[in-house]
N, C-alpha and C. Protein backbone atom coordinates (compact mmCIF):
# COMPACT_ATOMS: atom_id res chain seq x y z
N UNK A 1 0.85 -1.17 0.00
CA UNK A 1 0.00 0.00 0.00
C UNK A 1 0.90 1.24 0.00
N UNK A 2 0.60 2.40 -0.94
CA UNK A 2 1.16 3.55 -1.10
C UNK A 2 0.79 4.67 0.34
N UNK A 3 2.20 4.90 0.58
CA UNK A 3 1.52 6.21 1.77
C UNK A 3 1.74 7.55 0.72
N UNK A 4 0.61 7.93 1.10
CA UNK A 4 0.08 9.70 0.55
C UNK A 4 0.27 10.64 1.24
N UNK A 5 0.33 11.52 1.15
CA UNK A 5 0.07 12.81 2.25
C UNK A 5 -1.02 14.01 1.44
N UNK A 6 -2.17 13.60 2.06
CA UNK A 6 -2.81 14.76 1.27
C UNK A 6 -3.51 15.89 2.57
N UNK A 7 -3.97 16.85 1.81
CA UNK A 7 -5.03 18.00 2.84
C UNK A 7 -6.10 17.20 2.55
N UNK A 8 -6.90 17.00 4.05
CA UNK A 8 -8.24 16.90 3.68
C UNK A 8 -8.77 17.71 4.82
N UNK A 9 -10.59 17.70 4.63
CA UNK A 9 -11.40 18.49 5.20
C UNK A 9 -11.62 18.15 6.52
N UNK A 10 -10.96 18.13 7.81
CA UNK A 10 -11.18 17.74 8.96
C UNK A 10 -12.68 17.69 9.17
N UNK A 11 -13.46 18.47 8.79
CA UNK A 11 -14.79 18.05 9.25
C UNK A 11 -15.49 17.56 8.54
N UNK A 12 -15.62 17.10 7.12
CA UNK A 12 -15.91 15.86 6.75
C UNK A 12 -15.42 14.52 6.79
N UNK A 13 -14.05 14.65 7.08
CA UNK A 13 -13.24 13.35 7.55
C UNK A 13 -14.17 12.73 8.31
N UNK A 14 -14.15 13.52 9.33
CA UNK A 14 -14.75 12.97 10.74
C UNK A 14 -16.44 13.03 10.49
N UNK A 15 -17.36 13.51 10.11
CA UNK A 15 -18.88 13.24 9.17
C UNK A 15 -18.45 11.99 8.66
N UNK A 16 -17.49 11.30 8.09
CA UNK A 16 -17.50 10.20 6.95
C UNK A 16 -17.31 9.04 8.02
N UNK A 17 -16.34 9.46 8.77
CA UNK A 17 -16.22 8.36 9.61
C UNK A 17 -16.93 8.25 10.69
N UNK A 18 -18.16 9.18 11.38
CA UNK A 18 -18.68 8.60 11.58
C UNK A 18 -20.38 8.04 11.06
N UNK A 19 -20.23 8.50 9.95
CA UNK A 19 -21.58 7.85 9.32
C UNK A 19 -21.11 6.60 8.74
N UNK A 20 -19.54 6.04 8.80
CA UNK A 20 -19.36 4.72 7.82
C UNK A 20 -18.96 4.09 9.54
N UNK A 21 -18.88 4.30 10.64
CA UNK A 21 -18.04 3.86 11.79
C UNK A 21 -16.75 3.56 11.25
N UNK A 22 -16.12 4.39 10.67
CA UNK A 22 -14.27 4.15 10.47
C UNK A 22 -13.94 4.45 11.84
N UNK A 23 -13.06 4.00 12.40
CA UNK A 23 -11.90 3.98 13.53
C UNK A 23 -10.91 4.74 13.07
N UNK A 24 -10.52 4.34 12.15
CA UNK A 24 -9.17 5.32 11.52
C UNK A 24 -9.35 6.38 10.65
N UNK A 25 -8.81 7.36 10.55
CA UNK A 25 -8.17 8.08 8.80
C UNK A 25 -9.00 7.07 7.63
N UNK A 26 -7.40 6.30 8.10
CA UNK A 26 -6.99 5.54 6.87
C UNK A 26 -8.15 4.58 6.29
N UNK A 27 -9.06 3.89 7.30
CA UNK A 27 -10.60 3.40 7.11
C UNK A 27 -11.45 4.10 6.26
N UNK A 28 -11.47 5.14 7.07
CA UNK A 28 -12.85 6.15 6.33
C UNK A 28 -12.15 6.47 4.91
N UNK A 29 -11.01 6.55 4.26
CA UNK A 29 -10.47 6.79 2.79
C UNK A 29 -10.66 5.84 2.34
N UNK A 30 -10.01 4.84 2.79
CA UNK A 30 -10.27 3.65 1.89
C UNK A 30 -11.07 3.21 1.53
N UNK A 31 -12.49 3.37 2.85
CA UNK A 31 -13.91 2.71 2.67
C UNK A 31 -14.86 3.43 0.98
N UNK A 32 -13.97 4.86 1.12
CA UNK A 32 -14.82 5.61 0.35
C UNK A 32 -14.14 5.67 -0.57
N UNK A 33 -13.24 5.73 -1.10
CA UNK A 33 -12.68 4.72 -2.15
C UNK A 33 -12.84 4.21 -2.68
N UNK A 34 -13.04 2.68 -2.06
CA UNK A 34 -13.48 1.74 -2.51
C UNK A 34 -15.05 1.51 -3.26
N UNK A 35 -16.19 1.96 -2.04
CA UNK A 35 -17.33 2.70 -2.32
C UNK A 35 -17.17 3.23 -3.48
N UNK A 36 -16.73 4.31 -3.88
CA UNK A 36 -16.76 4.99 -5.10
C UNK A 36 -16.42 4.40 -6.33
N UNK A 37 -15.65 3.46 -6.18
CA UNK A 37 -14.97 2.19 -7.47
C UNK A 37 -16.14 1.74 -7.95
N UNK A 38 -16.67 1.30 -7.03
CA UNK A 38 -17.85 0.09 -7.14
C UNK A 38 -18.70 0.39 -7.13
N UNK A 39 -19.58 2.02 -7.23
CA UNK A 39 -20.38 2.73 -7.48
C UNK A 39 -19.90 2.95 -9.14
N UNK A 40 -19.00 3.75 -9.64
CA UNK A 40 -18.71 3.97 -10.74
C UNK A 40 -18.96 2.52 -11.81
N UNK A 41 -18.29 1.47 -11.28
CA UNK A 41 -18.73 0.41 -11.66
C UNK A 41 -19.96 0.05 -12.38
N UNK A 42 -20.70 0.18 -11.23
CA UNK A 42 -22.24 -0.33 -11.47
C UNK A 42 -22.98 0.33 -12.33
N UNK A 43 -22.36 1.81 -12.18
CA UNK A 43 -22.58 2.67 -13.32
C UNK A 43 -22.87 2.20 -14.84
N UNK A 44 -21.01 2.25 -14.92
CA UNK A 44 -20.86 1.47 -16.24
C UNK A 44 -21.76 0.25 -16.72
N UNK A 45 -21.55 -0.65 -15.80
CA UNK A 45 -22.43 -1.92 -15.75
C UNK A 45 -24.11 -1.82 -16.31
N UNK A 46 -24.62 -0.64 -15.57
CA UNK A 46 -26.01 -0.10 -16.36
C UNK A 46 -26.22 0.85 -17.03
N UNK A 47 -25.14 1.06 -17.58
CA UNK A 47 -25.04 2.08 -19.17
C UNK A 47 -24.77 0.71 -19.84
N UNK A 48 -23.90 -0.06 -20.34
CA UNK A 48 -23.95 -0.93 -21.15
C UNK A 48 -25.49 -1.97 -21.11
N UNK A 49 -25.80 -2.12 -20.08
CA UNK A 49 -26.93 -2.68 -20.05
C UNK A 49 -28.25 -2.03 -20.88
N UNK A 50 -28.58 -0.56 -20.82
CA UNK A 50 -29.40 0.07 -21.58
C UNK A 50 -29.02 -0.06 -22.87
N UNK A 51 -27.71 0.33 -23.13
CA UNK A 51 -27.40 0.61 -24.52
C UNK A 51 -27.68 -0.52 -25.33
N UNK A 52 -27.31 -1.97 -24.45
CA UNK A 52 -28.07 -3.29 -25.55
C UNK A 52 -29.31 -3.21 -25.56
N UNK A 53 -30.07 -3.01 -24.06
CA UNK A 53 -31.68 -3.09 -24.68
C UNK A 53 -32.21 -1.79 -25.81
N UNK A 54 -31.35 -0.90 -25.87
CA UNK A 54 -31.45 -0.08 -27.07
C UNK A 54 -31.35 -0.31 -28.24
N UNK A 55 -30.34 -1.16 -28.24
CA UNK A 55 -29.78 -1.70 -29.65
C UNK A 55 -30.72 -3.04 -29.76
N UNK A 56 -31.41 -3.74 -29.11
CA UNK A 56 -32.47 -4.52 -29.32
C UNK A 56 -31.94 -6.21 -28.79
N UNK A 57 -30.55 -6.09 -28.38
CA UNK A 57 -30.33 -7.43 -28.11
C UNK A 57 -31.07 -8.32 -26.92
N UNK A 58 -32.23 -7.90 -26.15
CA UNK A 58 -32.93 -8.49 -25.33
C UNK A 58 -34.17 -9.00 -26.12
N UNK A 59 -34.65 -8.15 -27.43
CA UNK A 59 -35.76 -8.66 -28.00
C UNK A 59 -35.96 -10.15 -28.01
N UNK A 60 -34.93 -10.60 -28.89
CA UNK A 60 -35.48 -12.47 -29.05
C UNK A 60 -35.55 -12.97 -27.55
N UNK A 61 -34.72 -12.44 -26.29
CA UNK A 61 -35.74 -13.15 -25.27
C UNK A 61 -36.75 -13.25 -24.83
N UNK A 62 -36.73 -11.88 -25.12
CA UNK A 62 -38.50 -11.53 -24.04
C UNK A 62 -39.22 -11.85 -25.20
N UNK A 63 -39.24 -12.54 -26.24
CA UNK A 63 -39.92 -13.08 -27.44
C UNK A 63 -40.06 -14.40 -26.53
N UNK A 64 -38.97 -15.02 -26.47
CA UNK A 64 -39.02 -16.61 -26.34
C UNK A 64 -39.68 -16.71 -24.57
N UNK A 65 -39.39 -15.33 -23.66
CA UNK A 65 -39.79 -15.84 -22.70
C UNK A 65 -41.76 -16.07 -22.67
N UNK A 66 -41.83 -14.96 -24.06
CA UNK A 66 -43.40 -15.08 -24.04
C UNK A 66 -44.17 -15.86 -24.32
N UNK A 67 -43.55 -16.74 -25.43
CA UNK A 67 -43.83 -18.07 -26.01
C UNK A 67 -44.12 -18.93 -24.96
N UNK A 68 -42.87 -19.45 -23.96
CA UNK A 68 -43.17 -20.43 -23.11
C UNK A 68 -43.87 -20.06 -22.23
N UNK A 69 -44.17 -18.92 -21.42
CA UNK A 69 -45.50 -18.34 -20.73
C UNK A 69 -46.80 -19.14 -21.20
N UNK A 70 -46.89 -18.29 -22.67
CA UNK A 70 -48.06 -19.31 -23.40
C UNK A 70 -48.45 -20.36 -23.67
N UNK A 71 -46.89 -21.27 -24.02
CA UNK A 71 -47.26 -22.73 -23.59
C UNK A 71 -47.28 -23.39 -22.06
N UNK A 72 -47.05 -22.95 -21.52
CA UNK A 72 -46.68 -23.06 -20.38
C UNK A 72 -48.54 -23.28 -19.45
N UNK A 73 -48.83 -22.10 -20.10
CA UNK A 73 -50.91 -22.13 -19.79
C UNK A 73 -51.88 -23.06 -20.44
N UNK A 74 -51.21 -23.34 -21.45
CA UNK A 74 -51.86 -24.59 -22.13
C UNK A 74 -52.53 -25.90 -21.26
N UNK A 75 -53.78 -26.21 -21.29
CA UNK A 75 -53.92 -26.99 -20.59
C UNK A 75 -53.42 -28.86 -21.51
């Protein structure tokens, strides 16, 4: 792990850590950090997701899921 030295906002430090319960500094950065990765992430994750149902690549399922629905009621 890299040591940093940065300015930060003493009174959001301490807001962050204690709305996440960090013990440390170094907790409450990392937590939010990390948080933020995996927010951005999911992001991405549901922009590509729209952009296929845009581009139509879900159609033939929800085709086929409708089909077997229908057979599916068939007595």
């Amino acid at each position: 792990m890299a040591i940093t030295r940065i300015d930060l906002d003493d009174d959001v430090l301490d807001e962050a850590m204690r709305l996440m319960g960090a013990a440390t500094k170094d907790e409450a950065v990392n937590t939010a950090l990390r948080e933020y990765v995996q927010r951005a992430r999911r992001v991405a994750a549901a922009t590509r997701l729209l952009e296929r149902g845009q581009r139509g690549d879900f159609d033939a399922a929800e085709g086929a899921r409708d089909t077997a629905k229908r057979e599916h009621r068939r007595p």
